[in-house]
N, C-alpha and C. Protein backbone atom coordinates (compact mmCIF):
# COMPACT_ATOMS: atom_id res chain seq x y z
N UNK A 1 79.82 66.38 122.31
CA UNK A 1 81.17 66.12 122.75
C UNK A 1 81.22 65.69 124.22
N UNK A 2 80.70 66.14 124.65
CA UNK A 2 80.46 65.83 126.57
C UNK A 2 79.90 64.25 126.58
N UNK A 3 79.34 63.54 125.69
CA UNK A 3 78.95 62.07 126.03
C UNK A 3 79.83 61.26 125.39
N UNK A 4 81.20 61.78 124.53
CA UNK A 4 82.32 61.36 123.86
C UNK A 4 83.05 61.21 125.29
N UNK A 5 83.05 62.69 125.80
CA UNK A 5 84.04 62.47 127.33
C UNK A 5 83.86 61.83 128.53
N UNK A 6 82.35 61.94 128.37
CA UNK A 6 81.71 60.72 129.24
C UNK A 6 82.57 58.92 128.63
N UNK A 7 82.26 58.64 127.97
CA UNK A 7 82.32 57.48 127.62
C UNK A 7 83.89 57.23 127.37
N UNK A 8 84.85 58.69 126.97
CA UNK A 8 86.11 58.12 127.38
C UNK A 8 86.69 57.69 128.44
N UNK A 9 85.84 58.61 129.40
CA UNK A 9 86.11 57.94 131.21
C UNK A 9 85.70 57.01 131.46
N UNK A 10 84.45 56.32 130.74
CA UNK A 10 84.18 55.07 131.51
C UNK A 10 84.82 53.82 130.56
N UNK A 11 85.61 53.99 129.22
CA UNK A 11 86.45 53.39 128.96
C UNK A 11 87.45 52.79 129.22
N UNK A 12 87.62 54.07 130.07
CA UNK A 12 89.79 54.11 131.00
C UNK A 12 89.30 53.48 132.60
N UNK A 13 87.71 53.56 132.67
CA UNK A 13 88.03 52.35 134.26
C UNK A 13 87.70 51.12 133.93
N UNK A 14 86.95 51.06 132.52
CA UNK A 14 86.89 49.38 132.02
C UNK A 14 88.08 49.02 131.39
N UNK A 15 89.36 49.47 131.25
CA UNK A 15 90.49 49.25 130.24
C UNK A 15 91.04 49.24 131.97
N UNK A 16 90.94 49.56 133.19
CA UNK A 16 91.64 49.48 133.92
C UNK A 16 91.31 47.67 134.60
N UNK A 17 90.04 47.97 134.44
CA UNK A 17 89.43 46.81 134.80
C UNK A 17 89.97 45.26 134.00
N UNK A 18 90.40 45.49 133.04
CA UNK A 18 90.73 44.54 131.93
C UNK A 18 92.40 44.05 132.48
N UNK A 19 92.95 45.50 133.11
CA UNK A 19 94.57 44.98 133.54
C UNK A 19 94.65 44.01 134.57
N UNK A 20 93.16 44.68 135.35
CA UNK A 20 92.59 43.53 136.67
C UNK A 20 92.51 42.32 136.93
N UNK A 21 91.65 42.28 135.39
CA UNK A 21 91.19 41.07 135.02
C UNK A 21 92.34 39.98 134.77
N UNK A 22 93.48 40.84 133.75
CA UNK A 22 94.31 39.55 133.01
C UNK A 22 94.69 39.75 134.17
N UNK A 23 95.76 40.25 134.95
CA UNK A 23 96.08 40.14 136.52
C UNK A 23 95.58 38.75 137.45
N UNK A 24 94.29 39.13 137.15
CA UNK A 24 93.89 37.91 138.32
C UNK A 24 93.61 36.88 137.67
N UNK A 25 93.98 36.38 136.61
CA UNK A 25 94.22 34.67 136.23
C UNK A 25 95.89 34.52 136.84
N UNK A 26 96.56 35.15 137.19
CA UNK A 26 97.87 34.99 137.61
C UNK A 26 97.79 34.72 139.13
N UNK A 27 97.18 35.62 139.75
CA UNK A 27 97.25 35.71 141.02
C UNK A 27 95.52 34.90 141.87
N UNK A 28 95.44 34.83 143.44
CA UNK A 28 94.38 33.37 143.57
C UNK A 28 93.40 34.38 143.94
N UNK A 29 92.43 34.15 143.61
CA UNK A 29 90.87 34.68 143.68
C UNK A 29 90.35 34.07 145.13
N UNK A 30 89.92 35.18 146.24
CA UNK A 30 88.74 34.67 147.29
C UNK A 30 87.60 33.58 146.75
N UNK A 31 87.18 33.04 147.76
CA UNK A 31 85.73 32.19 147.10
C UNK A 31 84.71 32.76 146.72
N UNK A 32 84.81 34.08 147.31
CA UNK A 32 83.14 34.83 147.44
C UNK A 32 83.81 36.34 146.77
N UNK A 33 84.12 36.01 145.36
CA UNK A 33 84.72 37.12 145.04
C UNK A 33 84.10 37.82 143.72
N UNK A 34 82.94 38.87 144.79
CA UNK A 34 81.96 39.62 143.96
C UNK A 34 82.86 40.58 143.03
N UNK A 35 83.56 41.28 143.80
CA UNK A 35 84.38 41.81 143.38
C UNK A 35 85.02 42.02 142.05
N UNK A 36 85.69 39.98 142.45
CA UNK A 36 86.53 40.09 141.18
C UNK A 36 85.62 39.67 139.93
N UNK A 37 84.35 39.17 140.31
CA UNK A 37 83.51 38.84 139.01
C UNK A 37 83.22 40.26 138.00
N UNK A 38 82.45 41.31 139.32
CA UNK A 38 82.71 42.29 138.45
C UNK A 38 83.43 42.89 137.84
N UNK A 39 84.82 42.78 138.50
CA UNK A 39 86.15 43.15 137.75
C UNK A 39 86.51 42.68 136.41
N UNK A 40 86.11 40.96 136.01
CA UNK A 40 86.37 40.21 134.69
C UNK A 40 85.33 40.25 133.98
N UNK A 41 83.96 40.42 134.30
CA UNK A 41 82.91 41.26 133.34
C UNK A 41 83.10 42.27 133.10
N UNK A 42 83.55 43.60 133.55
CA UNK A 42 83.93 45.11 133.20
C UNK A 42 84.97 44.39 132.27
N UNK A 43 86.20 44.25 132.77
CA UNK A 43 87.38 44.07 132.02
C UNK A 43 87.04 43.05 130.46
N UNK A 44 86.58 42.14 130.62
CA UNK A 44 86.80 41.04 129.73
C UNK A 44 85.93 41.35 128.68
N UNK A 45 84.25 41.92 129.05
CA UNK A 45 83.04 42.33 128.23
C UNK A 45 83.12 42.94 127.86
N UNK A 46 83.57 43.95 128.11
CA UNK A 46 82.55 45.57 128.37
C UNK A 46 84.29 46.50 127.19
N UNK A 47 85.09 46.02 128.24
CA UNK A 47 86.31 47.18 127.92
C UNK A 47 87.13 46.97 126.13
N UNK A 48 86.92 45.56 125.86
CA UNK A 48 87.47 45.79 124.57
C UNK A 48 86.16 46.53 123.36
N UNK A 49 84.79 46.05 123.34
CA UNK A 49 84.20 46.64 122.46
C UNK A 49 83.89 48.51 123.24
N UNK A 50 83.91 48.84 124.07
CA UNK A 50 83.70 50.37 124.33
C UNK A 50 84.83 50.52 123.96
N UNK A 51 86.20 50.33 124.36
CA UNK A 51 87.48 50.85 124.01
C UNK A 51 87.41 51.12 122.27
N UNK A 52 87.06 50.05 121.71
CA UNK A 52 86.40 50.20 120.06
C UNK A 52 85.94 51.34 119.51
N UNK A 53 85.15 51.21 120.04
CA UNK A 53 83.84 52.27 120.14
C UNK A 53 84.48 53.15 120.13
N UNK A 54 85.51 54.15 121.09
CA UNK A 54 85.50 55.43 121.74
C UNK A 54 86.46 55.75 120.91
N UNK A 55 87.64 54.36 120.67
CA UNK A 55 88.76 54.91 119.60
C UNK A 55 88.15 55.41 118.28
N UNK A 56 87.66 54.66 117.81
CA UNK A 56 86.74 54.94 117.05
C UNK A 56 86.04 55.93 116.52
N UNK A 57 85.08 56.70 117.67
CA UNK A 57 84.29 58.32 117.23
C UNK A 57 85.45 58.73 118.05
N UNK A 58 86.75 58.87 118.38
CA UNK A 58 87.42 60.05 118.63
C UNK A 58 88.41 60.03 117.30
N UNK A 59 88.80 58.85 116.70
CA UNK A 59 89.53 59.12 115.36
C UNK A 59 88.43 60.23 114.54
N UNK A 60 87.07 59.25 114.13
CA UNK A 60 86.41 59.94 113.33
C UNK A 60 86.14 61.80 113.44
N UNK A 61 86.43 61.73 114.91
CA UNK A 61 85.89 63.50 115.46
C UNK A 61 87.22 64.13 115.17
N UNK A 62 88.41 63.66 115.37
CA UNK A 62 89.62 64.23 114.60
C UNK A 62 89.29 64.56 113.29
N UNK A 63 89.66 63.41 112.53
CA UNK A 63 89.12 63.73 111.32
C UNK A 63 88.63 64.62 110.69
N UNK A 64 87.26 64.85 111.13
CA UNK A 64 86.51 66.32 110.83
C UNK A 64 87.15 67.73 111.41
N UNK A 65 88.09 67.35 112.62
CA UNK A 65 88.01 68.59 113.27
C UNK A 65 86.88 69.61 114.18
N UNK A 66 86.36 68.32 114.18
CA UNK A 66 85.08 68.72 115.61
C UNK A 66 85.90 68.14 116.84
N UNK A 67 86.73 68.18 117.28
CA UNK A 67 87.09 67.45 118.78
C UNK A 67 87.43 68.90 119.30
N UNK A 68 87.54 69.39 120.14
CA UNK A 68 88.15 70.45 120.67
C UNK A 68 88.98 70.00 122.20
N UNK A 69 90.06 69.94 121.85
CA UNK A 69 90.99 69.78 122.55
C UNK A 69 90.84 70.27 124.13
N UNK A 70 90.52 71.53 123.80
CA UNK A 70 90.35 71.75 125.39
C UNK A 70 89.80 71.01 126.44
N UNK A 71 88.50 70.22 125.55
CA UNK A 71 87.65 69.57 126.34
C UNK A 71 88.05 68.50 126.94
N UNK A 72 89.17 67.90 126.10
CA UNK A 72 89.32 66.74 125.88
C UNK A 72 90.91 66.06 126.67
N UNK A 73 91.34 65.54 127.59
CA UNK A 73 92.00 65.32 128.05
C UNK A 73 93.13 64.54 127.34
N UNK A 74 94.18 65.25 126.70
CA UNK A 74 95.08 64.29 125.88
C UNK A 74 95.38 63.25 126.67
N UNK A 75 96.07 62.78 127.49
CA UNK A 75 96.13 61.55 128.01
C UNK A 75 95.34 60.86 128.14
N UNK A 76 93.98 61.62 127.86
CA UNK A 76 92.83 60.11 128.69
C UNK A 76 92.88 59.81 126.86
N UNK A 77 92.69 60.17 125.97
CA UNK A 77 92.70 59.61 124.58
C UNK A 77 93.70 58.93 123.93
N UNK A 78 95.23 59.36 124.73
CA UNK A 78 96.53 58.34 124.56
C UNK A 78 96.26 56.86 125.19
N UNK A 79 96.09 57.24 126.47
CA UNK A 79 96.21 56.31 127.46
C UNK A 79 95.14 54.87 127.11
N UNK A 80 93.94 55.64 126.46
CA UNK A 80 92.72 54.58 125.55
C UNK A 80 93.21 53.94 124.25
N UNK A 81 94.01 54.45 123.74
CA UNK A 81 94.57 53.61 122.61
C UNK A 81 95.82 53.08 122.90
N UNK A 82 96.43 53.43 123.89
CA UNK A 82 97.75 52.55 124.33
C UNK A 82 96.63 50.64 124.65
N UNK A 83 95.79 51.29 125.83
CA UNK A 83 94.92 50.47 126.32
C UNK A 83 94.67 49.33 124.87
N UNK A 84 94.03 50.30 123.90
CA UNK A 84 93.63 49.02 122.51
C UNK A 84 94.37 48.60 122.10
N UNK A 85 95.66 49.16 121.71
CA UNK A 85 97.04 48.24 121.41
C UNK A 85 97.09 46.85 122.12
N UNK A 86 97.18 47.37 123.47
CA UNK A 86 97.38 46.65 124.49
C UNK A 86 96.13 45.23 124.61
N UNK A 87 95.10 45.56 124.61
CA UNK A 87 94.05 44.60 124.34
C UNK A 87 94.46 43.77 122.97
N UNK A 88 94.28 44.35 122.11
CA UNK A 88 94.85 43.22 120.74
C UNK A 88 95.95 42.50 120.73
N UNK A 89 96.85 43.42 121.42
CA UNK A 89 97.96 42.07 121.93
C UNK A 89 97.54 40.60 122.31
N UNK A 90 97.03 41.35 123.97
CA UNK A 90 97.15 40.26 124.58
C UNK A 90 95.76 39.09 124.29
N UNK A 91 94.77 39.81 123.24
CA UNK A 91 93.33 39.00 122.79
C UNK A 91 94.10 37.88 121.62
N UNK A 92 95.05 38.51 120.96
CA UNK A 92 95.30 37.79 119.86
C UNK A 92 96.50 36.77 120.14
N UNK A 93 97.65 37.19 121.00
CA UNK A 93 98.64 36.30 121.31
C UNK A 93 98.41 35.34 122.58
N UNK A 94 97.72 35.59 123.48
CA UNK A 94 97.35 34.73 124.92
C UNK A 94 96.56 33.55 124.51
């Protein structure tokens, strides 16, 4: 369960990274912007298939009734599937 909670945290800064990302096709990018590259690789790569992933073995760990709540930060597991909503939106309509 501890590498479930691991990986929900590093979900919610690549799902943050992804708001970054669509963000900065709106707004103008520096020239030398290491930054924002890493920002649209986290966001663009990384955050919709882990977000997958995590929704994913935390449905399945419901399911069984192996998740133990305590451990587990309800908001960070809302806030990750608001996040996937939110990704399929904007992957499928943009």
């Amino acid at each position: 369960m501890r590498k479930l909670l691991f990986f929900c945290r590093v979900a919610f800064l690549c799902n943050v990274c992804f708001l970054l990302a669509w963000l900065i096709q709106y707004l103008p990018v520096s020239p030398h912007g290491h930054i924002a590259s890493t920002i649209v690789v986290l966001g663009t790569g990384l955050a919709v298939i882990l977000n997958i992933a995590v929704n994913f073995f935390v449905v399945i760990s419901l399911l069984q009734k192996k998740m133990d709540w305590s451990v587990f930060p309800r908001w960070l597991i809302i806030v990750n599937f608001l996040f996937l909503l939110l990704q399929i939106i904007i992957l499928l309509f943009n």
